[in-house]
C-alpha atoms as a PDB file:
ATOM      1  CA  UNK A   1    -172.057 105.968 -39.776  1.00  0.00           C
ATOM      2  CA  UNK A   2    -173.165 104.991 -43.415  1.00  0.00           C
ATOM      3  CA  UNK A   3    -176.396 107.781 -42.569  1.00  0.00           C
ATOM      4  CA  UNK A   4    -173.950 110.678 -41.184  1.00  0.00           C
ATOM      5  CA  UNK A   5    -171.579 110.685 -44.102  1.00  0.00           C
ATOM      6  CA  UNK A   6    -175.207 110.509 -46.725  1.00  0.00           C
ATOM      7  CA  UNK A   7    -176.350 113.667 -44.548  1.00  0.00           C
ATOM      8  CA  UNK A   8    -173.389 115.269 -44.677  1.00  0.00           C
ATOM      9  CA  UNK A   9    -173.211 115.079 -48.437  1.00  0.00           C
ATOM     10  CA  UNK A  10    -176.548 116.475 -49.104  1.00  0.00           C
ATOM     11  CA  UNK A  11    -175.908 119.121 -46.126  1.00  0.00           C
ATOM     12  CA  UNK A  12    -172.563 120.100 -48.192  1.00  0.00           C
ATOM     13  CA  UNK A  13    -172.404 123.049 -50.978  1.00  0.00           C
ATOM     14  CA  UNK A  14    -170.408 122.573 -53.909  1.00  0.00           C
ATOM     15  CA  UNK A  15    -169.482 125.744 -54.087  1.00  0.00           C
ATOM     16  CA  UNK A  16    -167.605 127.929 -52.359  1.00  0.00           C
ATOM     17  CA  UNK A  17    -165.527 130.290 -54.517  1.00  0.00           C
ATOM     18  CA  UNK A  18    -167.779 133.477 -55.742  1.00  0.00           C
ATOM     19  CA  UNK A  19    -168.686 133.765 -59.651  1.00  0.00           C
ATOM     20  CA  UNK A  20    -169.637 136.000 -61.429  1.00  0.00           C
ATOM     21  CA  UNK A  21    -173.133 137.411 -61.741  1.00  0.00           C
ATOM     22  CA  UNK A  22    -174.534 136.103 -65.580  1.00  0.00           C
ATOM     23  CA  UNK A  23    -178.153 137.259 -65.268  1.00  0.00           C
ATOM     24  CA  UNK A  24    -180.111 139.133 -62.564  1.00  0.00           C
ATOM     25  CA  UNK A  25    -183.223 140.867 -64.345  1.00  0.00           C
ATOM     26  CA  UNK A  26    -185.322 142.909 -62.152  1.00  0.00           C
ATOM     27  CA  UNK A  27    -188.170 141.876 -63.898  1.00  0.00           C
ATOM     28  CA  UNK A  28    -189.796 145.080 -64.238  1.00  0.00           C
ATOM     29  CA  UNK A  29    -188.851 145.573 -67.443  1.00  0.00           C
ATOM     30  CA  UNK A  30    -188.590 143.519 -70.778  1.00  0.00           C
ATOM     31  CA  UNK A  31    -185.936 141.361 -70.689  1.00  0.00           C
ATOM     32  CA  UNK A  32    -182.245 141.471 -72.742  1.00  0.00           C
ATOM     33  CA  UNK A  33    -180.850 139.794 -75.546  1.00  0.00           C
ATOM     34  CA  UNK A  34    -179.200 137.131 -73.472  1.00  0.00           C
ATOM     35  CA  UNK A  35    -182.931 135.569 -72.900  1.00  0.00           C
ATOM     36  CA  UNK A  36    -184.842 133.879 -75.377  1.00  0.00           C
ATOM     37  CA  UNK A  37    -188.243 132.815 -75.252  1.00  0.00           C
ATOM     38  CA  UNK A  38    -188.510 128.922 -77.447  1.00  0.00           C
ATOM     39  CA  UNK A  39    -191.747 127.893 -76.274  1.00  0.00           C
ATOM     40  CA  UNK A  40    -195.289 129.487 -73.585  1.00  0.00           C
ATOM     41  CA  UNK A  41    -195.243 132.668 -72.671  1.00  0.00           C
ATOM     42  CA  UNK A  42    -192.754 134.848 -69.817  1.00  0.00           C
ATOM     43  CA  UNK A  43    -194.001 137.864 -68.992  1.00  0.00           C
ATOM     44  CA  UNK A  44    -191.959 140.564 -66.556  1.00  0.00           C
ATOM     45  CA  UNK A  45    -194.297 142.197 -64.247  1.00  0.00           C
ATOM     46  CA  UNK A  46    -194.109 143.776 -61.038  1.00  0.00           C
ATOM     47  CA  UNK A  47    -191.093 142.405 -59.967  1.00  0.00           C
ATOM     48  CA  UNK A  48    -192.306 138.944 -61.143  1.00  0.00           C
ATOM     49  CA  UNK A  49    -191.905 136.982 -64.126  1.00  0.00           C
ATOM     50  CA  UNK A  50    -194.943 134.757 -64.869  1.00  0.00           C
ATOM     51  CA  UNK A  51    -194.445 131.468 -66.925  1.00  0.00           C
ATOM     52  CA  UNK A  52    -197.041 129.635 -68.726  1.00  0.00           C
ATOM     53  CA  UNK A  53    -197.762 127.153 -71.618  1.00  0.00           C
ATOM     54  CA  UNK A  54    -199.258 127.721 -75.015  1.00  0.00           C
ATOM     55  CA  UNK A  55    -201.586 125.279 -75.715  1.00  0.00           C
ATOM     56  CA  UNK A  56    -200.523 125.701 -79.356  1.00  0.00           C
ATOM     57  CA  UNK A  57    -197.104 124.754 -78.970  1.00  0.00           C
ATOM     58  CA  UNK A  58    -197.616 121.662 -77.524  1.00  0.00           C
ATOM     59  CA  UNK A  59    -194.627 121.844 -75.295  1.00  0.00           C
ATOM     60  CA  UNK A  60    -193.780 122.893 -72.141  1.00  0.00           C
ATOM     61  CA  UNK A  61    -192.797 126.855 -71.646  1.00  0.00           C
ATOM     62  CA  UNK A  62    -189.182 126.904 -71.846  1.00  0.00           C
ATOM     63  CA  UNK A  63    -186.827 130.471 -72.109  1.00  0.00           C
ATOM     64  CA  UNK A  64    -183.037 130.373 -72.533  1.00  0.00           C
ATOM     65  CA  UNK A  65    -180.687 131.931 -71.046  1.00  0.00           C
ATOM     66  CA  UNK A  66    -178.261 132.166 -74.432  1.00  0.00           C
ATOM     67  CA  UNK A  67    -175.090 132.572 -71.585  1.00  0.00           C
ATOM     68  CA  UNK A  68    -173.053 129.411 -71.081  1.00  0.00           C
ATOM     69  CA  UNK A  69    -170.580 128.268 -68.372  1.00  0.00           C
ATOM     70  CA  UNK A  70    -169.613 125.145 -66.937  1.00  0.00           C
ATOM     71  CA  UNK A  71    -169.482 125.901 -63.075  1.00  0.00           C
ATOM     72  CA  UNK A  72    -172.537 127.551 -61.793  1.00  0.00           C
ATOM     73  CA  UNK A  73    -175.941 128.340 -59.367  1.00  0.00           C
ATOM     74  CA  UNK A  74    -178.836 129.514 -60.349  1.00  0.00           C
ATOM     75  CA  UNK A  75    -180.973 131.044 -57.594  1.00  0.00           C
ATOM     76  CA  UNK A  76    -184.582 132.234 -57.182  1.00  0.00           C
ATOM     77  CA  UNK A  77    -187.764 131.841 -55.459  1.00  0.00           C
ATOM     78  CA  UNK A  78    -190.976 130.437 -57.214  1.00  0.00           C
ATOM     79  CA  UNK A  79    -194.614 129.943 -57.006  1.00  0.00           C
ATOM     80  CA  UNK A  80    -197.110 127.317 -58.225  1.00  0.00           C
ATOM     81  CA  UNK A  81    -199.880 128.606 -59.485  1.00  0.00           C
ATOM     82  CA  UNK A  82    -201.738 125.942 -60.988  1.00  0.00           C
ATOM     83  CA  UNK A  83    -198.263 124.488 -63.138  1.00  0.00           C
ATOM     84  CA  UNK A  84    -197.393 120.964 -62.457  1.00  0.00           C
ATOM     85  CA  UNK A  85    -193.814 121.410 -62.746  1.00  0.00           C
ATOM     86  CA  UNK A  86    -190.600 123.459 -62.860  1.00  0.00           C
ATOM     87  CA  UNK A  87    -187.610 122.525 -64.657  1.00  0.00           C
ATOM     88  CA  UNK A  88    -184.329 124.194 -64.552  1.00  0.00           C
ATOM     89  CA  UNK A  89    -181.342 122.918 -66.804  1.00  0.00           C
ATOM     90  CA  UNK A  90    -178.704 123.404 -69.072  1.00  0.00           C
ATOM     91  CA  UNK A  91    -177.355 122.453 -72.594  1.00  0.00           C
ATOM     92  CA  UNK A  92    -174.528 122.097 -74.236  1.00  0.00           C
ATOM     93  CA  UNK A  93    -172.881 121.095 -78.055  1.00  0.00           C
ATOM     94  CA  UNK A  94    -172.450 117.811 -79.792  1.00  0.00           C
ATOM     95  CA  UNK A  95    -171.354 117.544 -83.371  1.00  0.00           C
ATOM     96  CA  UNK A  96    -175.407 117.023 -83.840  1.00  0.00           C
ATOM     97  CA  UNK A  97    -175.883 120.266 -81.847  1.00  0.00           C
ATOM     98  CA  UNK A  98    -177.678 121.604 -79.063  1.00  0.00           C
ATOM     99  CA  UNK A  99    -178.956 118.669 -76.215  1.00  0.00           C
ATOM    100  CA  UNK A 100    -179.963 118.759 -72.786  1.00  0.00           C
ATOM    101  CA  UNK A 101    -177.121 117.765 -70.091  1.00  0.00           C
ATOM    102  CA  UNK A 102    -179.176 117.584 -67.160  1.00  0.00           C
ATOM    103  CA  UNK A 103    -181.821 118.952 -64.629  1.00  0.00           C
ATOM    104  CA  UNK A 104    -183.622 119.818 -61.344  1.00  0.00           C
ATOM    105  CA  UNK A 105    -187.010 118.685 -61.695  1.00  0.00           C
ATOM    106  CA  UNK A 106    -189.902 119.876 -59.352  1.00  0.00           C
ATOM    107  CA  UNK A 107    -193.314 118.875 -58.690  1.00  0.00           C
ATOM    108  CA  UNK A 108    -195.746 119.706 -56.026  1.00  0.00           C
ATOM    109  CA  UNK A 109    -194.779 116.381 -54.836  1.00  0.00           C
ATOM    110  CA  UNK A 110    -191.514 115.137 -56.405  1.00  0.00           C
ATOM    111  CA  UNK A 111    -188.299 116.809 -56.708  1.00  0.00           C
ATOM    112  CA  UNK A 112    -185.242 115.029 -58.810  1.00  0.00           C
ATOM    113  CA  UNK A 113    -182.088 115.682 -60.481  1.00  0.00           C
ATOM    114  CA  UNK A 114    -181.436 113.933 -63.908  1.00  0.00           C
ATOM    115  CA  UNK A 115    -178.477 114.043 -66.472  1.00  0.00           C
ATOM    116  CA  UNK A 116    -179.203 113.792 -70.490  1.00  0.00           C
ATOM    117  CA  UNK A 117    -176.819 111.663 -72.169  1.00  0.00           C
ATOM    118  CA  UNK A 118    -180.222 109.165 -72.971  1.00  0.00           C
ATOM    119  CA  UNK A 119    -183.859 109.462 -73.601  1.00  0.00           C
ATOM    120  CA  UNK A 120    -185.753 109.707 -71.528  1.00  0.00           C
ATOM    121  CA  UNK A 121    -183.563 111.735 -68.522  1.00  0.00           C
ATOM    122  CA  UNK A 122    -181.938 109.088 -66.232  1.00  0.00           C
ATOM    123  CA  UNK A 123    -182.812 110.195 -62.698  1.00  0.00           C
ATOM    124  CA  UNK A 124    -180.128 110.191 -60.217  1.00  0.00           C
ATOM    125  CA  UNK A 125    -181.631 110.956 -57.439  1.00  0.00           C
ATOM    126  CA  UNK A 126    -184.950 112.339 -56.010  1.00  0.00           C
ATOM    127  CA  UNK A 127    -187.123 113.048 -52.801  1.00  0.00           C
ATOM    128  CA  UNK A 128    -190.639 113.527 -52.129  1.00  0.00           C
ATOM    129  CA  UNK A 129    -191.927 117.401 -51.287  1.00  0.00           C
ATOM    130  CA  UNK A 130    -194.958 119.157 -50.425  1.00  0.00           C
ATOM    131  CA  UNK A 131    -194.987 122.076 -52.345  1.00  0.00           C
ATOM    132  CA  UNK A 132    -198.650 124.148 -52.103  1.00  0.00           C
ATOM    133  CA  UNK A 133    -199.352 125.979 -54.955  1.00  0.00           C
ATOM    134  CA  UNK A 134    -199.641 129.741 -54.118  1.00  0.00           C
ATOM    135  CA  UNK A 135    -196.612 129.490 -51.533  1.00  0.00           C
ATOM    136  CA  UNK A 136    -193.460 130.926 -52.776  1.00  0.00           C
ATOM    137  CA  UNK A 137    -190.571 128.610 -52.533  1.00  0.00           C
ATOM    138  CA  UNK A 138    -186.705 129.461 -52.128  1.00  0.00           C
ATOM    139  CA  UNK A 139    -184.646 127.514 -54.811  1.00  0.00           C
ATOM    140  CA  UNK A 140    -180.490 127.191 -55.171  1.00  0.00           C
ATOM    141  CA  UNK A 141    -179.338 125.042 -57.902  1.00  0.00           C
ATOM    142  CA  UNK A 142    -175.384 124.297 -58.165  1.00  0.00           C
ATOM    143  CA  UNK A 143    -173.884 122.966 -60.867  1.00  0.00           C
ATOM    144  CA  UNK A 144    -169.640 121.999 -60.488  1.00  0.00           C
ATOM    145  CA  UNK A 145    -167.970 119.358 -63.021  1.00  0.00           C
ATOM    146  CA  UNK A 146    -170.096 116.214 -62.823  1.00  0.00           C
ATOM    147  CA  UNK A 147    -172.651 117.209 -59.404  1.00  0.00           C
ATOM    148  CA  UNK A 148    -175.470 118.932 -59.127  1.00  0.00           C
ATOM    149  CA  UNK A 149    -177.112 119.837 -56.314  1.00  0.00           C
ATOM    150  CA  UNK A 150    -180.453 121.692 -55.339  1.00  0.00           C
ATOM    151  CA  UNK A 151    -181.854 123.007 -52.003  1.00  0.00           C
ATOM    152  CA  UNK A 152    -185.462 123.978 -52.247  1.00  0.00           C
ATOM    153  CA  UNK A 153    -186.622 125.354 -48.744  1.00  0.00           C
ATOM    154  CA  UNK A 154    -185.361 123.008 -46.372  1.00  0.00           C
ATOM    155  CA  UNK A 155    -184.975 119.913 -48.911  1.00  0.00           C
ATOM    156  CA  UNK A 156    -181.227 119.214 -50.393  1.00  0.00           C
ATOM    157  CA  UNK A 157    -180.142 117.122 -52.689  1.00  0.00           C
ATOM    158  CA  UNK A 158    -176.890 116.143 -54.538  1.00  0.00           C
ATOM    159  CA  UNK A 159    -175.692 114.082 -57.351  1.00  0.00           C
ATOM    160  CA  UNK A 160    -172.743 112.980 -60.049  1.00  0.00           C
ATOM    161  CA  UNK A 161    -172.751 111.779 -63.503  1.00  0.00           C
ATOM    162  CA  UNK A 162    -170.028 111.837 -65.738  1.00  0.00           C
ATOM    163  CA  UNK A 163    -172.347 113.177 -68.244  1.00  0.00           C
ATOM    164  CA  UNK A 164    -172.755 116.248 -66.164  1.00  0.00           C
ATOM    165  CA  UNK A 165    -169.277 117.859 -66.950  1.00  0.00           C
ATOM    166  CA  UNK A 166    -170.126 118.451 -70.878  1.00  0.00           C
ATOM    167  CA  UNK A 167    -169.675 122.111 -71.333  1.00  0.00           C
ATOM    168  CA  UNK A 168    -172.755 124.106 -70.826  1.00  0.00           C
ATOM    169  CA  UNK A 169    -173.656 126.518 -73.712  1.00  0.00           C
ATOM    170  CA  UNK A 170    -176.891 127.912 -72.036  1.00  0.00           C
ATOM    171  CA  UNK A 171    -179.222 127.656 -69.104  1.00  0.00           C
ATOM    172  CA  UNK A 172    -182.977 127.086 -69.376  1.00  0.00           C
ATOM    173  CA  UNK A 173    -186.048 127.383 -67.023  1.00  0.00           C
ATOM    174  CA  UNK A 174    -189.178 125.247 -68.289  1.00  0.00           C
ATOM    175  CA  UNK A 175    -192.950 125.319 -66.403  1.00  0.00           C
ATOM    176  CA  UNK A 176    -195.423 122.448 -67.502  1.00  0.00           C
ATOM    177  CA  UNK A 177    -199.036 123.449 -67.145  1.00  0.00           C
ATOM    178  CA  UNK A 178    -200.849 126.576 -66.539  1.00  0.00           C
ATOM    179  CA  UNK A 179    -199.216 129.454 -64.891  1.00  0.00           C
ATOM    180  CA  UNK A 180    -195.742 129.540 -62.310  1.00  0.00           C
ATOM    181  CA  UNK A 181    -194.040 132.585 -60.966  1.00  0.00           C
ATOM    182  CA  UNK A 182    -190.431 133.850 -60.365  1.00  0.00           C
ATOM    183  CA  UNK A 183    -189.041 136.346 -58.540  1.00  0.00           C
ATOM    184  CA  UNK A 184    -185.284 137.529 -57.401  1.00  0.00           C
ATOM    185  CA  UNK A 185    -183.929 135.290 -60.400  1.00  0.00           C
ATOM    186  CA  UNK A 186    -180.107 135.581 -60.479  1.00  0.00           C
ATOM    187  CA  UNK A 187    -177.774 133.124 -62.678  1.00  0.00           C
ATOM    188  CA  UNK A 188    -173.967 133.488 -61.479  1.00  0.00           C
ATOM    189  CA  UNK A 189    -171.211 131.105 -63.373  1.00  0.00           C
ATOM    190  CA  UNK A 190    -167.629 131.031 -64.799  1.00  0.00           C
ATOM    191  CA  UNK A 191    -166.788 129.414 -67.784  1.00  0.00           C
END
């Protein structure tokens, strides 16, 4: 019984009601104001947006989406080639200012959800994957109060914190290592 209510649970969206569409870039052209690049290199092109590191910065490639909301899904389908991760979060305020709330964290063979409120990220649940590099891969991300929850193909996976129901000021996608891509990005929330 214990193993049909666990399945059930990760077999369960969070959301039901529609929001509204945030972000949606065709990535064919540049993109808006509401996206800033902080660290690599995002490049629209052909319908794709390819994500890399700069050596330089010494950080992973991170671009913000500078639109916040607390109940949300971010949706898209990506491709490893030749990164060693994809990260896609969110942050919010503190009288110290911006900081990380928490995360969906992918790796060719790893994928886990983490919230923020210490250093390092305290995982709250994972699973192990197979993702090939050069496959694309369909990702959902939800985000309502304290869960999160991520499908990625046929993998799903849900969590709470408390720490997950801080008010989210922005979104963020982050790729570690040489080069990811993303296509049919769209970021729907409500505040």
């Amino acid at each position: 019984m214990k193993l049909l209510l666990l399945f059930a649970c990760l077999v369960t969206p969070l959301l039901a009601e529609e929001l509204q569409v945030l972000a949606a870039p065709d990535f064919k052209s540049p993109l808006d104001s509401t996206w800033k690049i902080a660290h690599g290199t995002y490049e629209p092109k052909d319908g794709v947006l390819v994500c890399a590191e700069k050596p330089e910065n010494k950080h992973v490639a991170v671009l913000w989406h500078q639109v916040g909301w607390n109940t949300g899904v971010i949706e898209c389908e990506f491709r490893f080639d030749g990164s060693r991760s994809l990260i896609i979060g969110c942050d919010g305020t503190t009288p110290k200012g911006p900081t990380h709330v928490g995360r969906v964290s992918i790796s060719p063979k790893q994928i886990s959800l983490a919230e923020d409120s210490v250093k390092p990220s305290h995982i709250i649940a994972k699973l192990p994957a197979d993702l090939k590099s050069g496959a694309w891969h369909k990702l959902r991300f939800e985000w309502a109060g304290d869960q999160i929850a991520i499908q990625l193909d046929d993998l799903k996976l849900k969590a709470g914190h408390a720490y997950l129901a801080t008010p989210k000021r922005r979104s963020w996608i982050a790729v570690g290592g040489q080069t990811a891509s993303i296509r049919h990005l769209k970021i729907s929330g409500q505040p």
